[in-house]
Protein backbone atom coordinates (compact mmCIF):
# COMPACT_ATOMS: atom_id res chain seq x y z
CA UNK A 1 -1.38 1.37 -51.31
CA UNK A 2 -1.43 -2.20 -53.56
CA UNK A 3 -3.68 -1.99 -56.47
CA UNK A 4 -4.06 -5.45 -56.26
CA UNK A 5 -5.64 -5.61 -52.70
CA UNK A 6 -7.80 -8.76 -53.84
CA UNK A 7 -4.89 -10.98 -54.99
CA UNK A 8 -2.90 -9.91 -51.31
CA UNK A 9 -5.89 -10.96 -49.52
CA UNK A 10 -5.89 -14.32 -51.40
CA UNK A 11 -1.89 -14.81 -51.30
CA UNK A 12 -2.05 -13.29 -47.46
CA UNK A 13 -4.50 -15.73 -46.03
CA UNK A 14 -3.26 -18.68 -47.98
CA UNK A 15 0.01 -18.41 -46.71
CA UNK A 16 -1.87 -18.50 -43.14
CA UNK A 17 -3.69 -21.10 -43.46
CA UNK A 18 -2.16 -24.10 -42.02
CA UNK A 19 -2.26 -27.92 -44.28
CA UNK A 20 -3.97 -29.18 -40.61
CA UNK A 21 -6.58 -26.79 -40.49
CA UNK A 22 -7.61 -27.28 -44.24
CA UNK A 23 -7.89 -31.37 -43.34
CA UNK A 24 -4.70 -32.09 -45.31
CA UNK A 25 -1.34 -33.65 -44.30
CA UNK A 26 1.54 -31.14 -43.73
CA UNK A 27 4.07 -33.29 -45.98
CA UNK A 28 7.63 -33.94 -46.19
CA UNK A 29 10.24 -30.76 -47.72
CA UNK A 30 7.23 -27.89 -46.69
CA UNK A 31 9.20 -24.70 -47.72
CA UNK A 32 5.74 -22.64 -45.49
CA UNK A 33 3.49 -23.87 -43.20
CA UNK A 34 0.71 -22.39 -44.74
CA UNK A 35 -0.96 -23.98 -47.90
CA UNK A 36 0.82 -24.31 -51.41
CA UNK A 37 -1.29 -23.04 -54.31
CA UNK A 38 -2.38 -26.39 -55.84
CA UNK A 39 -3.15 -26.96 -52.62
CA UNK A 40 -6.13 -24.33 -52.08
CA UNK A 41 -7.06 -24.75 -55.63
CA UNK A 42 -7.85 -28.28 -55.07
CA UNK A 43 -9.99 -27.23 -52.31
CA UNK A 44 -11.86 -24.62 -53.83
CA UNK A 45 -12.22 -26.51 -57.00
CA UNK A 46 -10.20 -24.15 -59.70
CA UNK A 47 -7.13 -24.52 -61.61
CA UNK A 48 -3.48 -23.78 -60.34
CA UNK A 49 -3.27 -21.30 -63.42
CA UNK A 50 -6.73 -19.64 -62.59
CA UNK A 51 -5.74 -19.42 -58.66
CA UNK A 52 -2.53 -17.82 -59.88
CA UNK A 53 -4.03 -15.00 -62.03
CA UNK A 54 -6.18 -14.00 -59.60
CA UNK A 55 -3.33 -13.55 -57.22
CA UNK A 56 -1.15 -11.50 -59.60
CA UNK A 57 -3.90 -9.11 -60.48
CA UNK A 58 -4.36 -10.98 -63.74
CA UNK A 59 -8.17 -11.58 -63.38
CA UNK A 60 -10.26 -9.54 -60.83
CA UNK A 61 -13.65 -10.40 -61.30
CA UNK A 62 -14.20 -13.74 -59.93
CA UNK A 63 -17.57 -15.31 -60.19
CA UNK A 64 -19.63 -15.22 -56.44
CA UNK A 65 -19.25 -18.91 -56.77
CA UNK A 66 -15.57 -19.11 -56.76
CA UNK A 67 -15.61 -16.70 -54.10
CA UNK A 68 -17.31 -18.46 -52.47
CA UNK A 69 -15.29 -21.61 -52.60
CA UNK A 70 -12.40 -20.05 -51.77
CA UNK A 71 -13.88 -18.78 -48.34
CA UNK A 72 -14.59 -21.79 -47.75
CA UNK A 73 -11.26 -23.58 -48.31
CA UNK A 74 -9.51 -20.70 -46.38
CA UNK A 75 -12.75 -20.93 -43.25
CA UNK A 76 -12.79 -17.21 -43.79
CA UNK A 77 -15.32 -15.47 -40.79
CA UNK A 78 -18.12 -13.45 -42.39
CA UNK A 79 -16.57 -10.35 -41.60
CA UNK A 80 -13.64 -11.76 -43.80
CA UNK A 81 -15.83 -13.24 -46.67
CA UNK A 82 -17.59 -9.50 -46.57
CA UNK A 83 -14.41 -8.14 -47.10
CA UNK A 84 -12.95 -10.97 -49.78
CA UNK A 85 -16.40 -9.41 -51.60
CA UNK A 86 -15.87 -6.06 -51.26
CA UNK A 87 -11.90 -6.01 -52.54
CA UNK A 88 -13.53 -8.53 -55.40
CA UNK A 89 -15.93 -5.95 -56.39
CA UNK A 90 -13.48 -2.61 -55.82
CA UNK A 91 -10.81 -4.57 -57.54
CA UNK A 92 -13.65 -4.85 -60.51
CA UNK A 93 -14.86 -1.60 -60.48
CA UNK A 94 -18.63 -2.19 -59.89
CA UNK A 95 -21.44 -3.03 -57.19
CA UNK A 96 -22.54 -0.16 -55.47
CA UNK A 97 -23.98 -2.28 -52.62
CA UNK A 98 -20.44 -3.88 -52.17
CA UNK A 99 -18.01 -0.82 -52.36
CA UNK A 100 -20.27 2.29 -52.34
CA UNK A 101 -18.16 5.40 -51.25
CA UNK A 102 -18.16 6.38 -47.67
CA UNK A 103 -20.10 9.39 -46.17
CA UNK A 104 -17.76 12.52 -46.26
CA UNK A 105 -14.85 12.08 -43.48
CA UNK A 106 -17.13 13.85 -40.25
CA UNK A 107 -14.88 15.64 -37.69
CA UNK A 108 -17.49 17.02 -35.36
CA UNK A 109 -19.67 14.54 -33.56
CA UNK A 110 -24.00 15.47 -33.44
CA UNK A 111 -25.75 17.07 -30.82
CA UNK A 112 -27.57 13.99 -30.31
CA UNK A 113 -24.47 11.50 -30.23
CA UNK A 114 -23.14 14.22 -27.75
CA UNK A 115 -26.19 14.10 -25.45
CA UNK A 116 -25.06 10.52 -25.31
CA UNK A 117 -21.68 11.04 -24.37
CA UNK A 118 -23.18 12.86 -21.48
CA UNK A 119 -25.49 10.25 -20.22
CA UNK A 120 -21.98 8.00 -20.04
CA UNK A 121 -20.23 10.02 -17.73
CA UNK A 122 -18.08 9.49 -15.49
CA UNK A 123 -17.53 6.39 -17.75
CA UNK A 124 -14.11 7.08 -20.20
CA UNK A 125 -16.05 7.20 -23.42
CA UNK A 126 -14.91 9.11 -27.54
CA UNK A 127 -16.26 9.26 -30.50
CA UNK A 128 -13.68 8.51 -33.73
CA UNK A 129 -14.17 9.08 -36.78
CA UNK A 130 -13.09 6.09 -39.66
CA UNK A 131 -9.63 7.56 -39.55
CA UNK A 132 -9.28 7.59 -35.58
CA UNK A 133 -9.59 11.14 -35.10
CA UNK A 134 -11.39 12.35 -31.63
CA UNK A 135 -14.25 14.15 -31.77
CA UNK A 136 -16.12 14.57 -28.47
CA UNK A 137 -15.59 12.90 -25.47
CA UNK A 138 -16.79 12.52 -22.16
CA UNK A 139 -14.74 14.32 -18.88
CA UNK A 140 -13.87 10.40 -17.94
CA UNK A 141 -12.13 9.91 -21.11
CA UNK A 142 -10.10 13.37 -20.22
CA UNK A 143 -8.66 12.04 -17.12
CA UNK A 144 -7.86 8.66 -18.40
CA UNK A 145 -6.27 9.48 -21.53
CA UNK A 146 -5.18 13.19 -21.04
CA UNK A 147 -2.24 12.03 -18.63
CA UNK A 148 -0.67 10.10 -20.91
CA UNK A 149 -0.50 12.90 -23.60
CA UNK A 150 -3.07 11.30 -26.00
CA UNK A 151 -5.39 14.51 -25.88
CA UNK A 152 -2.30 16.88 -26.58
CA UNK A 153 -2.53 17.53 -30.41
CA UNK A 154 -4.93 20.14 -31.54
CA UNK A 155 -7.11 17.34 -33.29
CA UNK A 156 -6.37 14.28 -31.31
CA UNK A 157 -5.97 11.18 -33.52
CA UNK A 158 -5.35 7.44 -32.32
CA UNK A 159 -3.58 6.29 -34.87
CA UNK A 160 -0.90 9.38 -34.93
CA UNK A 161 -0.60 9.39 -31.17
CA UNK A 162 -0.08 5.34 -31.16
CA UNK A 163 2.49 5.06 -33.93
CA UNK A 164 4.75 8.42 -33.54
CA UNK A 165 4.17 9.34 -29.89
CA UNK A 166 6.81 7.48 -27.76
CA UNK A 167 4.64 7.90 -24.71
CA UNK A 168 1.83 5.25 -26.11
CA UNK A 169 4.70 2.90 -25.59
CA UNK A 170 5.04 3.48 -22.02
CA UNK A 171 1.11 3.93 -22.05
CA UNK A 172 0.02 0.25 -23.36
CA UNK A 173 2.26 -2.53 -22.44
CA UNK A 174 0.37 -4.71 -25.19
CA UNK A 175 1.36 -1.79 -28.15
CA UNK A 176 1.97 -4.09 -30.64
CA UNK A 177 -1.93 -5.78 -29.99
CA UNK A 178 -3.12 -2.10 -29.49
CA UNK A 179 -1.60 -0.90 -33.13
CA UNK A 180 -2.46 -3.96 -34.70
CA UNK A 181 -6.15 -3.34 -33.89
CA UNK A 182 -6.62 0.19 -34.75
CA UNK A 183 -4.54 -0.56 -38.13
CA UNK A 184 -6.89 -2.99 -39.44
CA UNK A 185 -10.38 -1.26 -38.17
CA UNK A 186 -8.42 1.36 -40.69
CA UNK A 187 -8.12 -1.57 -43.37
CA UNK A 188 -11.61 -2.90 -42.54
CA UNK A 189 -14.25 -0.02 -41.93
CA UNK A 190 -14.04 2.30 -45.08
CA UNK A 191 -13.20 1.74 -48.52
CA UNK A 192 -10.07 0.85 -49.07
CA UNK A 193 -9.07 3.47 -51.76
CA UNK A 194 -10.77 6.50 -49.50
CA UNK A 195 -8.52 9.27 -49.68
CA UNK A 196 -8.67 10.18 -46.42
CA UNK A 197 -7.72 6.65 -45.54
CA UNK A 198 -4.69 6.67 -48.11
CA UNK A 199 -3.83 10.10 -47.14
CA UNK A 200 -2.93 8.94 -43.39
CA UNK A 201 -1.63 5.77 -44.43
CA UNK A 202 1.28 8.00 -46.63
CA UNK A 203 1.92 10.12 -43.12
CA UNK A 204 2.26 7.10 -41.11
CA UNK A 205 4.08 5.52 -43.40
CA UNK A 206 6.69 8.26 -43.84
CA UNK A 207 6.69 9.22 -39.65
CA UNK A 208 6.23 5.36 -38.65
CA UNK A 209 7.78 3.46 -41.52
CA UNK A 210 7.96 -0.14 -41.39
CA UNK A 211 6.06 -0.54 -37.92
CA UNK A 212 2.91 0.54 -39.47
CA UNK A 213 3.17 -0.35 -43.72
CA UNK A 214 3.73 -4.10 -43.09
CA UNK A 215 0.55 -3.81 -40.52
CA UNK A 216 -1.19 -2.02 -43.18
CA UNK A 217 -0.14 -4.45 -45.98
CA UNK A 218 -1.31 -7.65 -43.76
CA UNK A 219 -5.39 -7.98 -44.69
CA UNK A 220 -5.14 -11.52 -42.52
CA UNK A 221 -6.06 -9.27 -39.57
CA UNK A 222 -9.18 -8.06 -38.09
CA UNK A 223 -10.50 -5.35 -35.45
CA UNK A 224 -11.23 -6.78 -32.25
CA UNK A 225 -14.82 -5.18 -31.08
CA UNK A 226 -14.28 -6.43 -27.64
CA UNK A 227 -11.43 -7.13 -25.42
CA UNK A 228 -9.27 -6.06 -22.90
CA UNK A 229 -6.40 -3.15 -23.17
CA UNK A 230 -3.88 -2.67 -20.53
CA UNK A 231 -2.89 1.07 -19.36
CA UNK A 232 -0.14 2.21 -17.58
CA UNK A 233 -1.47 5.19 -16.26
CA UNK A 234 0.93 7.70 -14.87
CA UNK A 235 -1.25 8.51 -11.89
CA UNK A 236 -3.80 5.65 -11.14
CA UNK A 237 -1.25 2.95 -11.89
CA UNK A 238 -1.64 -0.25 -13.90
CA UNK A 239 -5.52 -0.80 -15.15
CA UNK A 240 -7.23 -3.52 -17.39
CA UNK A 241 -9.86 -1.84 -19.42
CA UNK A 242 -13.00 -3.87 -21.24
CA UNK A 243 -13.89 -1.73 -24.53
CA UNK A 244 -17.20 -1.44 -26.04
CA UNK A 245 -17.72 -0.29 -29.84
CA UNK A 246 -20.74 1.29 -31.13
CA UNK A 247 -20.82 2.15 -35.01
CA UNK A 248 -22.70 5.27 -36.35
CA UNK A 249 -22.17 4.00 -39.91
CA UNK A 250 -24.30 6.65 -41.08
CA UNK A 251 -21.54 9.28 -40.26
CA UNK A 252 -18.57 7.28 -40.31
CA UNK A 253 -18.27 7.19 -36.59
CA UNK A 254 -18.16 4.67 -33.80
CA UNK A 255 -18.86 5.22 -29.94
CA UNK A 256 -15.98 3.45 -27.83
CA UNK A 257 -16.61 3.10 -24.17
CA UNK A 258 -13.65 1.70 -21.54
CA UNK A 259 -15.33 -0.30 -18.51
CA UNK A 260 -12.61 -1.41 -15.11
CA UNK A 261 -12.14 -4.90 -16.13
CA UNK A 262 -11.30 -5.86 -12.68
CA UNK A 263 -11.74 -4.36 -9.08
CA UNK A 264 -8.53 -2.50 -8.51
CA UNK A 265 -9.35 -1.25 -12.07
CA UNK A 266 -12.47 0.20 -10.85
CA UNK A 267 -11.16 1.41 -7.81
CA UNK A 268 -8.76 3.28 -9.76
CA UNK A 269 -11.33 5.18 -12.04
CA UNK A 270 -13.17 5.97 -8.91
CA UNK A 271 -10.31 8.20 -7.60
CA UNK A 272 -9.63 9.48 -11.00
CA UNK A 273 -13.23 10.67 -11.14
CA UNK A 274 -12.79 12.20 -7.54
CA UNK A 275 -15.89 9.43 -6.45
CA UNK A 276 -16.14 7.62 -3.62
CA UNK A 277 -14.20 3.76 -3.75
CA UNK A 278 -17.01 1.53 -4.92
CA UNK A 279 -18.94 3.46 -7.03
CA UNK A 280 -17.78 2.07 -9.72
CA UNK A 281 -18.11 -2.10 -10.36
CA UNK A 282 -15.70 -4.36 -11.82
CA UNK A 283 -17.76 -5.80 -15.88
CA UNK A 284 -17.62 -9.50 -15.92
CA UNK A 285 -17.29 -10.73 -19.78
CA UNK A 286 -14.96 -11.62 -22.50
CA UNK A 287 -10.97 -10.72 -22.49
CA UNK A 288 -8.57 -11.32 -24.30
């Protein structure tokens, strides 16, 4: 893991950041298309030299202002400018509020959050932990995702059975959206130097290699919290799941739900579930 998270963040994003989108012309003999370093220091209103250091590690403890004024150059989201913070502040050393430590890594789920689980069935539903392992599920979830082997391991993790199982391959037809998602809520959720986080990030990086580091290395990218996931299942057939997240920050835990996404998806979770066709309905909302 970088020890100089805050000046990859800084390097990462300028690099992404088009001249068009930052209101400036893209220029003749452009070597990137994303923004030179003169160029974002203009914008944010610091020196080339300053920019530099902070990139290189030189200086980590930029004021809020210049912080600031970077974000704003770059038209960072406020998840992103939370995060630009945080790294700021870990980078530093300081601000509890920023970069206090996470609760200890859970890896049962409560009584309570599992009288939840039950109120969801038949609906596929798991609670993670911050590292992706699977704590309690509902039945739904079994049949959905114990077909295509991701239930298999003793303690079931996401991130494991994504990157070194070949049969999440065959599984999601959109792998490379469904690993880039679960590698940054890694990046994004927890502290970044959590040991639990950097001890799976050495596995994966020795079992996965390259497939996984340079997804790990890239801060540019955040979590989706809703969407759509595609499933080739090996008995209900091809399905388009809508997924809902619900955080238990307290415990370091998040509730994700899969709804059908469409009526053939539905239909298909109804015979999965042994219901009648129709039982279930097809969730109108956002894909992607």
């Amino acid at each position: 893991m970088s020890d100089n998270e805050l000046g990859t963040f800084l390097r990462t994003w300028r690099e992404a950041v088009t001249p068009a989108e930052a209101g400036l012309p893209a220029g003749p003999r452009r070597r990137t298309p994303g923004l030179r370093r003169a160029e974002l220091a203009t914008l944010a209103g610091v020196s080339v030299e300053y920019l530099t250091r902070l990139e290189q590690g030189r200086d980590r403890n930029p004021s809020a202002q210049v912080l600031g004024a970077l974000a704003d150059a770059l038209n960072l989201s406020l998840r992103d400018r939370m995060l630009l913070r945080r790294l700021a502040k870990e980078g530093d050393g300081g601000d509890p509020l920023v970069c206090a430590a996470a609760p200890p890594l859970s890896r049962a789920a409560r009584p309570t959050v599992r009288a939840v689980l039950d109120r969801l069935e038949p609906a596929p539903a798991a609670v993670l932990n911050w590292i992706g392992d699977v704590l309690a599920h509902t039945e739904g979830y079994a049949r959905l995702t114990g077909p295509i082997g991701l239930l298999d391991a003793e303690r079931p993790n996401l991130l494991r059975y994504v990157f070194t199982d070949e049969r999440a391959r065959a599984a999601y037809p959109d792998w490379d959206r469904v690993a880039d998602d679960l590698v940054a809520q890694l990046r994004h959720e927890v502290p970044l130097r959590d040991p639990y986080v950097a001890a799976l990030a050495d596995e994966l990086s020795v079992t996965a290699g390259a497939e996984f580091t340079e997804r790990f290395a890239d801060l540019a990218v955040t979590p989706r919290r809703v969407g759509t996931q595609h499933l080739a299942h090996p008995e209900a057939g091809e399905l388009r799941l809508l997924h809902e997240t619900l955080t238990l920050p307290d415990d370091g835990q998040r509730i994700v739900v899969h709804l059908p996404a469409d009526d053939s998806t539905a239909a298909a979770l109804d015979r999965l579930d042994g219901r009648r066709p129709g039982a279930l309905r097809a969730v109108g909302g956002r894909t992607g």
